[in-house]
PDB file of N, CA and C in Angstrom:
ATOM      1  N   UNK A   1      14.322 -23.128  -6.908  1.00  0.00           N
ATOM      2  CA  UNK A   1      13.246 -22.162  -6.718  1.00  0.00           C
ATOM      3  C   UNK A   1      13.666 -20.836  -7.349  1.00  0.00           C
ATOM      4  N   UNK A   2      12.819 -20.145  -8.342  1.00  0.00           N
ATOM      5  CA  UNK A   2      13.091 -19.254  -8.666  1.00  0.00           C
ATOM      6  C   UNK A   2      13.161 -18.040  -7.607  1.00  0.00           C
ATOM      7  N   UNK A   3      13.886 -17.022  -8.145  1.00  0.00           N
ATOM      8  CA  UNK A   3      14.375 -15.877  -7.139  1.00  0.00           C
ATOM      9  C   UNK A   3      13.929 -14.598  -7.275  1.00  0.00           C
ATOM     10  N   UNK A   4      12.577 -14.818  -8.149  1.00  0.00           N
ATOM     11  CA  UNK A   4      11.261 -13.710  -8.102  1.00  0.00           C
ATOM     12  C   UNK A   4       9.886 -14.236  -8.647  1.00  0.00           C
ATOM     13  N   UNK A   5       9.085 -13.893  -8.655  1.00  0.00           N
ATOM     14  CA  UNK A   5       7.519 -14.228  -9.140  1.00  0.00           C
ATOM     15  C   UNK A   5       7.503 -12.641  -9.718  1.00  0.00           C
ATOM     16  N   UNK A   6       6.529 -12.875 -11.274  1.00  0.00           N
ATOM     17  CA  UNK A   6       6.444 -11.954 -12.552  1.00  0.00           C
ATOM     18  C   UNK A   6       4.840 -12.345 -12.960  1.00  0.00           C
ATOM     19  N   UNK A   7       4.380 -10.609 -12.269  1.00  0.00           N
ATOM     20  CA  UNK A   7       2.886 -11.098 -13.181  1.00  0.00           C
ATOM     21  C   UNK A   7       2.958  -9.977 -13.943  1.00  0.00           C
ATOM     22  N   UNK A   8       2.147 -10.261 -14.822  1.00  0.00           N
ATOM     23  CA  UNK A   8       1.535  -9.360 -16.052  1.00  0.00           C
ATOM     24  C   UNK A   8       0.097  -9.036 -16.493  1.00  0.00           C
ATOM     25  N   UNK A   9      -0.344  -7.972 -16.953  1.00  0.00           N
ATOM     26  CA  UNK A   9      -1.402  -8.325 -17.107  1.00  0.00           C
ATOM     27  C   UNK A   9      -1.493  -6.498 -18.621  1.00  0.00           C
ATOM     28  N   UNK A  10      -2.268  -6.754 -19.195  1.00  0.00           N
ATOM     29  CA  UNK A  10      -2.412  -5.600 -20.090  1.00  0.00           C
ATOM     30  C   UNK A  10      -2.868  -4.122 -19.537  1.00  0.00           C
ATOM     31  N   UNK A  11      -2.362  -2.737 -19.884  1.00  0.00           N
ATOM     32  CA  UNK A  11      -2.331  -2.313 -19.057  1.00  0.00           C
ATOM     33  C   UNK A  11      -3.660  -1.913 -19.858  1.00  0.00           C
ATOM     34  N   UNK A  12      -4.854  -0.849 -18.626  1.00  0.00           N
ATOM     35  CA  UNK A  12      -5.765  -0.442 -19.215  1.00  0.00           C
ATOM     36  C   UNK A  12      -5.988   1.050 -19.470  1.00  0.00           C
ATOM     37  N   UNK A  13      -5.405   1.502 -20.157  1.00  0.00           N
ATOM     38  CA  UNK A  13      -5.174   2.888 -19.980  1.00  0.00           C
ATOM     39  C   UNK A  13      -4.911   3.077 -21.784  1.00  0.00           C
ATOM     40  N   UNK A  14      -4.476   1.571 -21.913  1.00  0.00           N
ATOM     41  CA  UNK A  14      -4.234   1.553 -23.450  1.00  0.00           C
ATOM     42  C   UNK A  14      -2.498   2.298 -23.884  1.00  0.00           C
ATOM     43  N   UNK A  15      -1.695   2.164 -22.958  1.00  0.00           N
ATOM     44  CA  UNK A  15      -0.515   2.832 -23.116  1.00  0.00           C
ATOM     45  C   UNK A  15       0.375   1.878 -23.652  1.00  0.00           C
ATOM     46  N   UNK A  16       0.959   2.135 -24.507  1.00  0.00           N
ATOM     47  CA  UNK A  16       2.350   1.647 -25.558  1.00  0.00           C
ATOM     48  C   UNK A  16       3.037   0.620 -24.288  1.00  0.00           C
ATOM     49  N   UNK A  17       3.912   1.842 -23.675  1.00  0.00           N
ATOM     50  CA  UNK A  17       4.877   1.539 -23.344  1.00  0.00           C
ATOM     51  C   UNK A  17       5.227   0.848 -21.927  1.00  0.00           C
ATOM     52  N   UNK A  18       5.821  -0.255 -21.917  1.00  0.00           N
ATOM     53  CA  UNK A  18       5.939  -1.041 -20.333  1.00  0.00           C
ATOM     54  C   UNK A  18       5.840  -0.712 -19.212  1.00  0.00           C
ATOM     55  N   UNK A  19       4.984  -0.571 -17.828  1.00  0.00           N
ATOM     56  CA  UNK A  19       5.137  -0.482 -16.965  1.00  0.00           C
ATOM     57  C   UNK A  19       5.283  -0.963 -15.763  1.00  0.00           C
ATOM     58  N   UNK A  20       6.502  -0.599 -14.855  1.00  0.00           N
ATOM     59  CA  UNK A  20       7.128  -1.903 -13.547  1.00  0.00           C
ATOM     60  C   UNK A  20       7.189  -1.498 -12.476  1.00  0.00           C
ATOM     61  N   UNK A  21       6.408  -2.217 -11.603  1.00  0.00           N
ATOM     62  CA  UNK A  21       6.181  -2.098 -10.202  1.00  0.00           C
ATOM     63  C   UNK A  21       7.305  -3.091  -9.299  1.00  0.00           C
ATOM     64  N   UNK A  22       7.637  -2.827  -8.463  1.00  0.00           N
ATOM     65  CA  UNK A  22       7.798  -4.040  -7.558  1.00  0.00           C
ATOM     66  C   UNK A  22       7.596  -3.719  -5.802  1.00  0.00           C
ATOM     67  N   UNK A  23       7.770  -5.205  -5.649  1.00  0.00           N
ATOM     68  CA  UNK A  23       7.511  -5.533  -3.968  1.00  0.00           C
ATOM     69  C   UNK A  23       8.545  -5.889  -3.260  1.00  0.00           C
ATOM     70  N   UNK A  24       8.557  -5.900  -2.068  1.00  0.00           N
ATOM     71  CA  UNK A  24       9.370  -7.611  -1.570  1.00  0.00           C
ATOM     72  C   UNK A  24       8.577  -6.829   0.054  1.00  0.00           C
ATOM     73  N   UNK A  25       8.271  -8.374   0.350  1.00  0.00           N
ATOM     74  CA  UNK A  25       7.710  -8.194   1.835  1.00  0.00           C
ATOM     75  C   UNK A  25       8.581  -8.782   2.660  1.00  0.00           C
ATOM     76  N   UNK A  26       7.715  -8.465   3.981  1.00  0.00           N
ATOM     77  CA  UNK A  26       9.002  -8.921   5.340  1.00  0.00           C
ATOM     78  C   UNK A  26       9.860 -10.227   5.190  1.00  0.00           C
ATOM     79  N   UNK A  27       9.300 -10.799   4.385  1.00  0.00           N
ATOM     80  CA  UNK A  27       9.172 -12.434   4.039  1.00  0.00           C
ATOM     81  C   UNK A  27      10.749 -12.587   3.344  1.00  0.00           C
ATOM     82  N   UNK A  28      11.267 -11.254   2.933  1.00  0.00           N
ATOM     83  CA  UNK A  28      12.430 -11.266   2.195  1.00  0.00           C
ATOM     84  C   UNK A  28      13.493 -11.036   3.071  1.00  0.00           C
ATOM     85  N   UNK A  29      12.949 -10.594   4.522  1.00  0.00           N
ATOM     86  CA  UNK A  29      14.279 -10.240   5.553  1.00  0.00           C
ATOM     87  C   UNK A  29      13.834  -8.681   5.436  1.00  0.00           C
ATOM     88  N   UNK A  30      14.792  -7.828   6.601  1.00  0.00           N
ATOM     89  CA  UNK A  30      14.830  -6.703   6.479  1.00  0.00           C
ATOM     90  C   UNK A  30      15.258  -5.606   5.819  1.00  0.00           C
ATOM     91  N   UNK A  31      14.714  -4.568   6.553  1.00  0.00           N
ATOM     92  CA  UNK A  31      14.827  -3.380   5.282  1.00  0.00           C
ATOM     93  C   UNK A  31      16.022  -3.132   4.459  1.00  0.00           C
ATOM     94  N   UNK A  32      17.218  -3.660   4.541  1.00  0.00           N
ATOM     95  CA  UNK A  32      18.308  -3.682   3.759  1.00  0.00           C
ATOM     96  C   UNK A  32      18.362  -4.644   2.576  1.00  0.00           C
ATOM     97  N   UNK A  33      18.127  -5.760   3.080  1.00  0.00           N
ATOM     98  CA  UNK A  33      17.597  -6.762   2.222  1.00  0.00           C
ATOM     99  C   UNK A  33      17.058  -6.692   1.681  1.00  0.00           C
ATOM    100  N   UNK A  34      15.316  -5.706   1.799  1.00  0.00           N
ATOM    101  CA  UNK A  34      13.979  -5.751   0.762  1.00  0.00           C
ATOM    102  C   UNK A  34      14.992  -4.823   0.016  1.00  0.00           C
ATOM    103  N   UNK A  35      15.187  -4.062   0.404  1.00  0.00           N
ATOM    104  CA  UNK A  35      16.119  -2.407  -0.631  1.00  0.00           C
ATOM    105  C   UNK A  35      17.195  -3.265  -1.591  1.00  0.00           C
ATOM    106  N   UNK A  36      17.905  -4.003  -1.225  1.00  0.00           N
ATOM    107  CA  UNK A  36      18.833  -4.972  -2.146  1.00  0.00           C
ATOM    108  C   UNK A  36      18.081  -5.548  -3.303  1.00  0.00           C
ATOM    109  N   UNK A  37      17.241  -6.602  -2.507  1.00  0.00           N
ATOM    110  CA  UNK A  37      16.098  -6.905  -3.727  1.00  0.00           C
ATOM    111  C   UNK A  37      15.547  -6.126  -4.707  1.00  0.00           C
ATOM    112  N   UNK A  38      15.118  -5.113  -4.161  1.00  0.00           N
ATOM    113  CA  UNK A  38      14.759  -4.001  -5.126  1.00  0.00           C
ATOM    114  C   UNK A  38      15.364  -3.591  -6.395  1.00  0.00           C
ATOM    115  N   UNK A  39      16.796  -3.264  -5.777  1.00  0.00           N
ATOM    116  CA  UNK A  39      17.851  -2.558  -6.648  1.00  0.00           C
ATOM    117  C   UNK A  39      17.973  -3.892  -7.687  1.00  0.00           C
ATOM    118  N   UNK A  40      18.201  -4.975  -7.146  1.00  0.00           N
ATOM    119  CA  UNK A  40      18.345  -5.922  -7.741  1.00  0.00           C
ATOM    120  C   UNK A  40      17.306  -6.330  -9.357  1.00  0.00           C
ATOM    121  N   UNK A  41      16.508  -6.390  -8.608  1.00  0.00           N
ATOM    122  CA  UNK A  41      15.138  -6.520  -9.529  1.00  0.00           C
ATOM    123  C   UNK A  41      15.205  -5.244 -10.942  1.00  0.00           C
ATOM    124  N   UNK A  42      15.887  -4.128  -9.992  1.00  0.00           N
ATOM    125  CA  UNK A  42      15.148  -2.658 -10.789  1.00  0.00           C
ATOM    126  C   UNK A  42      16.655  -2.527 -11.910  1.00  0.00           C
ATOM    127  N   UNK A  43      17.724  -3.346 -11.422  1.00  0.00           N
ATOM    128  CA  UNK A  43      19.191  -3.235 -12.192  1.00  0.00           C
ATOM    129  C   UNK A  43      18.560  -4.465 -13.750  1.00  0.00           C
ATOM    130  N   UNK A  44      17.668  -5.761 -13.235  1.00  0.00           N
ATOM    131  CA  UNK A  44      17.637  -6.538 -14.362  1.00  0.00           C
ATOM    132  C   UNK A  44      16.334  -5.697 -15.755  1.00  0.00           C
ATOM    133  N   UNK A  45      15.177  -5.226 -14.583  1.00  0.00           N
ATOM    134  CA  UNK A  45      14.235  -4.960 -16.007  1.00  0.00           C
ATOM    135  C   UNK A  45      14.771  -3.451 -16.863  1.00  0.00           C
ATOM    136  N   UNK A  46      15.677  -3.090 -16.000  1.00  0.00           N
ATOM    137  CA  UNK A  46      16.501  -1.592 -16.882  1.00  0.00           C
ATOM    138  C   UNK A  46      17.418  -2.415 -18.510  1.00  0.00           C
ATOM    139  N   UNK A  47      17.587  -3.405 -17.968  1.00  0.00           N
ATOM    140  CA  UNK A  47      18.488  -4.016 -19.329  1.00  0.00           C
ATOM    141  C   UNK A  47      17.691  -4.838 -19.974  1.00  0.00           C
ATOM    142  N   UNK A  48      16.417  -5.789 -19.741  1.00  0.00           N
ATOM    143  CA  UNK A  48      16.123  -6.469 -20.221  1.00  0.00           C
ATOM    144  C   UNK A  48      15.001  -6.341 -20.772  1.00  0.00           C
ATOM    145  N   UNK A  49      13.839  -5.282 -20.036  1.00  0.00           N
ATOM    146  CA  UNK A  49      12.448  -5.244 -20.536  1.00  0.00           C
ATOM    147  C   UNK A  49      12.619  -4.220 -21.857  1.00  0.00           C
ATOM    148  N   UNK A  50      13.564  -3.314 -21.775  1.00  0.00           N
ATOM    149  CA  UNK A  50      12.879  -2.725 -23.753  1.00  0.00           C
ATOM    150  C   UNK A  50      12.831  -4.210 -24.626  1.00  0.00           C
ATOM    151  N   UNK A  51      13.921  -4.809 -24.548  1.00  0.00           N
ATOM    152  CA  UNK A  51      14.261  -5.789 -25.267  1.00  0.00           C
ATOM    153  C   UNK A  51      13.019  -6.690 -25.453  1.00  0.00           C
ATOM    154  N   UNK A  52      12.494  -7.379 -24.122  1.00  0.00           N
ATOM    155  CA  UNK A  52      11.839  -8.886 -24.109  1.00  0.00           C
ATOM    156  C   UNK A  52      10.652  -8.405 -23.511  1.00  0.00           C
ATOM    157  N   UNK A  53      10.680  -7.048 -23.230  1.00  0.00           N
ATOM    158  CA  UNK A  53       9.140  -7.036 -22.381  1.00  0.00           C
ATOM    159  C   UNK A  53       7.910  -6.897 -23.251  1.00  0.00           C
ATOM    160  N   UNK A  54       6.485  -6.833 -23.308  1.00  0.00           N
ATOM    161  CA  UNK A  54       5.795  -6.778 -24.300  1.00  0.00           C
ATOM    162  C   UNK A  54       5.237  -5.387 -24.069  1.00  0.00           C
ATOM    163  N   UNK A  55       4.705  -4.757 -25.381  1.00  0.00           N
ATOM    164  CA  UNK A  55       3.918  -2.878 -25.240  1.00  0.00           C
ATOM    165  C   UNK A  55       2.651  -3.401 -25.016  1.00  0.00           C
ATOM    166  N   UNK A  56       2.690  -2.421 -23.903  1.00  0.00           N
ATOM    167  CA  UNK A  56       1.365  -2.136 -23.678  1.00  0.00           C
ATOM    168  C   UNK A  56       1.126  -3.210 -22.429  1.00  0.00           C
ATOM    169  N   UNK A  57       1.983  -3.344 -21.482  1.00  0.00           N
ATOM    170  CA  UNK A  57       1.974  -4.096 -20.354  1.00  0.00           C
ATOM    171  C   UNK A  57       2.224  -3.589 -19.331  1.00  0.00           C
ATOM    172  N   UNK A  58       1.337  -4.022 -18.236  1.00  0.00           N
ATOM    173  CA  UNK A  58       2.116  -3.688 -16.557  1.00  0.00           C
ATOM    174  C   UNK A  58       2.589  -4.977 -15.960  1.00  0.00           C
ATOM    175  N   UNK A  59       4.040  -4.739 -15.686  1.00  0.00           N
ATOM    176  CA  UNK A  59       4.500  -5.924 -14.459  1.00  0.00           C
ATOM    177  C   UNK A  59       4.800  -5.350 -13.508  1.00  0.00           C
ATOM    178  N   UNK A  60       4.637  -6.344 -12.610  1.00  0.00           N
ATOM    179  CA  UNK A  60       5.099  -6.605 -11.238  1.00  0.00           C
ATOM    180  C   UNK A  60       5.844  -7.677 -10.556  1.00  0.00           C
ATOM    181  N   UNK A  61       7.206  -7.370 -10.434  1.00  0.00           N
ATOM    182  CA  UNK A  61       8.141  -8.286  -9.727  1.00  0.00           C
ATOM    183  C   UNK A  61       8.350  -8.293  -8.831  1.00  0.00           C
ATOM    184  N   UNK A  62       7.764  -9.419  -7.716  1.00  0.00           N
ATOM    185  CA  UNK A  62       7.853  -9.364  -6.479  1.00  0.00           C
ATOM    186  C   UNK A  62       8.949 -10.170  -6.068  1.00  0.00           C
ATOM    187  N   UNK A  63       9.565  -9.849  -5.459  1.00  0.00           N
ATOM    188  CA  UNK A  63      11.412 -10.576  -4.338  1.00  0.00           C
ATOM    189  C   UNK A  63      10.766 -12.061  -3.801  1.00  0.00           C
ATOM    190  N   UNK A  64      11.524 -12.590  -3.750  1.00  0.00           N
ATOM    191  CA  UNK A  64      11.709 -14.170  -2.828  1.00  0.00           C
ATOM    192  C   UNK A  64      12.739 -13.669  -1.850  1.00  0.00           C
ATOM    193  N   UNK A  65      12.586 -14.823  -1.169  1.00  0.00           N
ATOM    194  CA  UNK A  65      13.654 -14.924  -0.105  1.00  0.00           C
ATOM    195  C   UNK A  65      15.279 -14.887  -0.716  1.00  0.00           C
ATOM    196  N   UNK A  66      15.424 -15.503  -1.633  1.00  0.00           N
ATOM    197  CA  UNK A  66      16.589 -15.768  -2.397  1.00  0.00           C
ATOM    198  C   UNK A  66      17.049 -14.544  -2.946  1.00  0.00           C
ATOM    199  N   UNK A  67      16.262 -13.637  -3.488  1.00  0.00           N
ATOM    200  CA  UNK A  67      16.606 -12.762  -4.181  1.00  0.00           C
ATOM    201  C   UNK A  67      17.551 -11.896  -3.582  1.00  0.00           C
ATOM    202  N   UNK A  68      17.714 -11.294  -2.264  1.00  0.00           N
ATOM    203  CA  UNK A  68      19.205 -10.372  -2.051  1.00  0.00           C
ATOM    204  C   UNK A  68      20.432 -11.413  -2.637  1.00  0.00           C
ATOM    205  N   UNK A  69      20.610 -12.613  -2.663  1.00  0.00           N
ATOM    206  CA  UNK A  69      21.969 -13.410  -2.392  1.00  0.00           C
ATOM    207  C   UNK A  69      22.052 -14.170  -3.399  1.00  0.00           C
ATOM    208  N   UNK A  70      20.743 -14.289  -4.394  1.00  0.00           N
ATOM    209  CA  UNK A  70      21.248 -15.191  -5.544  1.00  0.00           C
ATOM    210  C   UNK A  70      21.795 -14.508  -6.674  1.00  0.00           C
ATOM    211  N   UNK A  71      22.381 -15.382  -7.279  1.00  0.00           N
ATOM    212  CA  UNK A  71      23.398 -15.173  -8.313  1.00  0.00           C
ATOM    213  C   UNK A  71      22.784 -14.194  -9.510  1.00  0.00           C
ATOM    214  N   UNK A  72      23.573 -13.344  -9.622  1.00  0.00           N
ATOM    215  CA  UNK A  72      23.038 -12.112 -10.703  1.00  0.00           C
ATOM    216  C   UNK A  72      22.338 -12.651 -12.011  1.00  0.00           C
ATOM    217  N   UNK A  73      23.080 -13.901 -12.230  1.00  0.00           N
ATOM    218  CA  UNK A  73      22.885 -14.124 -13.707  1.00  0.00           C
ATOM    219  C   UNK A  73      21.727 -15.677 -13.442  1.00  0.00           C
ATOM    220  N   UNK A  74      21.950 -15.956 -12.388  1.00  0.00           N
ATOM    221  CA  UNK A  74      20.852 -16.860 -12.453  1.00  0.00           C
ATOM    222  C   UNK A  74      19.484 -15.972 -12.335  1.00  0.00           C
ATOM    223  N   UNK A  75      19.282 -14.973 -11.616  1.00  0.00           N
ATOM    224  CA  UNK A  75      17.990 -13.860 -11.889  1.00  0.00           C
ATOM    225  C   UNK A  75      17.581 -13.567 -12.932  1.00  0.00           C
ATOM    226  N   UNK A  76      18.808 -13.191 -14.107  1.00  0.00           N
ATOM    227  CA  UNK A  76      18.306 -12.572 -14.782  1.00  0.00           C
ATOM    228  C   UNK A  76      18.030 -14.286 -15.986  1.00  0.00           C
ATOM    229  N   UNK A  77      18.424 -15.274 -15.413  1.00  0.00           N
ATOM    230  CA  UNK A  77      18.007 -16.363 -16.368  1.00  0.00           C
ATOM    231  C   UNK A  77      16.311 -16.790 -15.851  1.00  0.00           C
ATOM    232  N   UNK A  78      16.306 -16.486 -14.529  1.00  0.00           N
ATOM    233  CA  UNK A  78      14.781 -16.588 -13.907  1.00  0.00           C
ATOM    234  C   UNK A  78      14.008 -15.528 -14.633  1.00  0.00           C
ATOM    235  N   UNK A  79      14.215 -14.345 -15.192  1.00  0.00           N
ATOM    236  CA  UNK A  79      13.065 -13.099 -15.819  1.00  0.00           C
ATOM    237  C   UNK A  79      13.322 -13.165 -16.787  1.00  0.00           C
ATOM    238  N   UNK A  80      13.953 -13.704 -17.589  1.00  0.00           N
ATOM    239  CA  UNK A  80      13.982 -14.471 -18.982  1.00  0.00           C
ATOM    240  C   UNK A  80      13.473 -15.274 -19.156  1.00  0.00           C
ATOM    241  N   UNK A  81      13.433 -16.447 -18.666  1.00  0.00           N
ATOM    242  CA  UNK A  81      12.253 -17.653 -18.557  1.00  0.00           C
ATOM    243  C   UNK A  81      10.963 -17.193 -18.366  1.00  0.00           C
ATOM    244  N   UNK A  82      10.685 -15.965 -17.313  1.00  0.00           N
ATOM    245  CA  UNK A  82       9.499 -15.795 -16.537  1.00  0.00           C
ATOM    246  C   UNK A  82       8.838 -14.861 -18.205  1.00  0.00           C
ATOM    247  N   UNK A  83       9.197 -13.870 -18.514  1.00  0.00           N
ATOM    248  CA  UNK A  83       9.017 -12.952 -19.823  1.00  0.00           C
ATOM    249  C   UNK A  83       9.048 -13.765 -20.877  1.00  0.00           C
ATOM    250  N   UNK A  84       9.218 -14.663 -21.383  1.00  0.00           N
ATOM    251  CA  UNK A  84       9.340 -15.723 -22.777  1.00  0.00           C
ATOM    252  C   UNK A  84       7.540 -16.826 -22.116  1.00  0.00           C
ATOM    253  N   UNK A  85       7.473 -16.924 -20.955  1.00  0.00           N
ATOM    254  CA  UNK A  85       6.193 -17.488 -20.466  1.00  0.00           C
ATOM    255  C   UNK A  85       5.217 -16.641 -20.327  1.00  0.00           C
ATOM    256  N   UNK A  86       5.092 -15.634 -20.006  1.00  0.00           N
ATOM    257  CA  UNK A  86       4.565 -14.437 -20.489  1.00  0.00           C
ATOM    258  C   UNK A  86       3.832 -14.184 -22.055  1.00  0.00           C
ATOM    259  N   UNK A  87       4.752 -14.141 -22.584  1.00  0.00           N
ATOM    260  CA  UNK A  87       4.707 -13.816 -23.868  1.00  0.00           C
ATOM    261  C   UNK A  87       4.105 -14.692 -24.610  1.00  0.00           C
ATOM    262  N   UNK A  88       4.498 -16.114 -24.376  1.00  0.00           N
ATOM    263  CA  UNK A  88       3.645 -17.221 -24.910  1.00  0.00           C
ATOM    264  C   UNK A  88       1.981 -17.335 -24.277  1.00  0.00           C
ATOM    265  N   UNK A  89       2.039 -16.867 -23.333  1.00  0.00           N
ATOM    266  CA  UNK A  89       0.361 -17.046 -22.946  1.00  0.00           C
ATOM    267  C   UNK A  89      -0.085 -16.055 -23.392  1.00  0.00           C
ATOM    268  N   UNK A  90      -0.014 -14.867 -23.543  1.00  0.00           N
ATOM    269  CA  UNK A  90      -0.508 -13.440 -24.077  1.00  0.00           C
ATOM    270  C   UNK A  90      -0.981 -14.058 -25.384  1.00  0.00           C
ATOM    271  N   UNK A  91      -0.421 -14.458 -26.190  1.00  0.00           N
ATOM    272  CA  UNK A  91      -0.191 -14.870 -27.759  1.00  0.00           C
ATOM    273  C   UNK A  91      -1.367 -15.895 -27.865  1.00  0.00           C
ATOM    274  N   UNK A  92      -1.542 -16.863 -26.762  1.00  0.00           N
ATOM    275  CA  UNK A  92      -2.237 -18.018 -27.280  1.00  0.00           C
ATOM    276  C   UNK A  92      -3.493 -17.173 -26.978  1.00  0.00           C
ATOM    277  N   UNK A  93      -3.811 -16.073 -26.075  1.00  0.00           N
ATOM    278  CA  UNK A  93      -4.990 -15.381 -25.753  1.00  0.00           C
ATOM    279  C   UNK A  93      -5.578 -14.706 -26.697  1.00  0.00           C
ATOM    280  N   UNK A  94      -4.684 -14.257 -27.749  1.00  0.00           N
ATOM    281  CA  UNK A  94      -5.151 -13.037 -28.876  1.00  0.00           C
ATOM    282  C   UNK A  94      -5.703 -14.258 -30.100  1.00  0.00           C
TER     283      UNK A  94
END
């Protein structure tokens, strides 16, 4: 099971440059935990979205349960997968 859910959608404002929200609900454990998740989430799209993210997008990465405790690099292999699926549906849309 992946260790976040990644939506996207174009932003409407017509702006260039990427924009990232995130969540994690009670569902993730408590407030130390959602705050872990967070950092977690907010440590992978700092390195990865100039790179792989697309212009002119808003995401939102919401926490799983998994996400305080799973493996750093399996996350960031989950928002790599999740952003390359992304990117391919955007593409088949235009």
């Amino acid at each position: 099971m992946p260790g976040m859910v990644v939506q996207a959608c174009p932003r409407p404002d017509g702006g260039i440059d990427p924009r990232v929200g995130f969540t994690a609900s009670r569902k993730v454990g408590n407030a130390v935990l959602r705050n872990r998740a967070r950092r977690r989430l907010k440590a992978l799209v700092e390195t990865m979205l100039p790179e792989q993210g697309m212009d002119g997008t808003d995401y939102v990465l919401i926490a799983r349960q998994a996400t305080p405790e799973r493996n750093f690099a399996d996350l960031r292999q989950d928002l790599e997968t999740a952003l390359k699926r992304l990117s391919r549906t955007e593409r088949s849309r235009a």
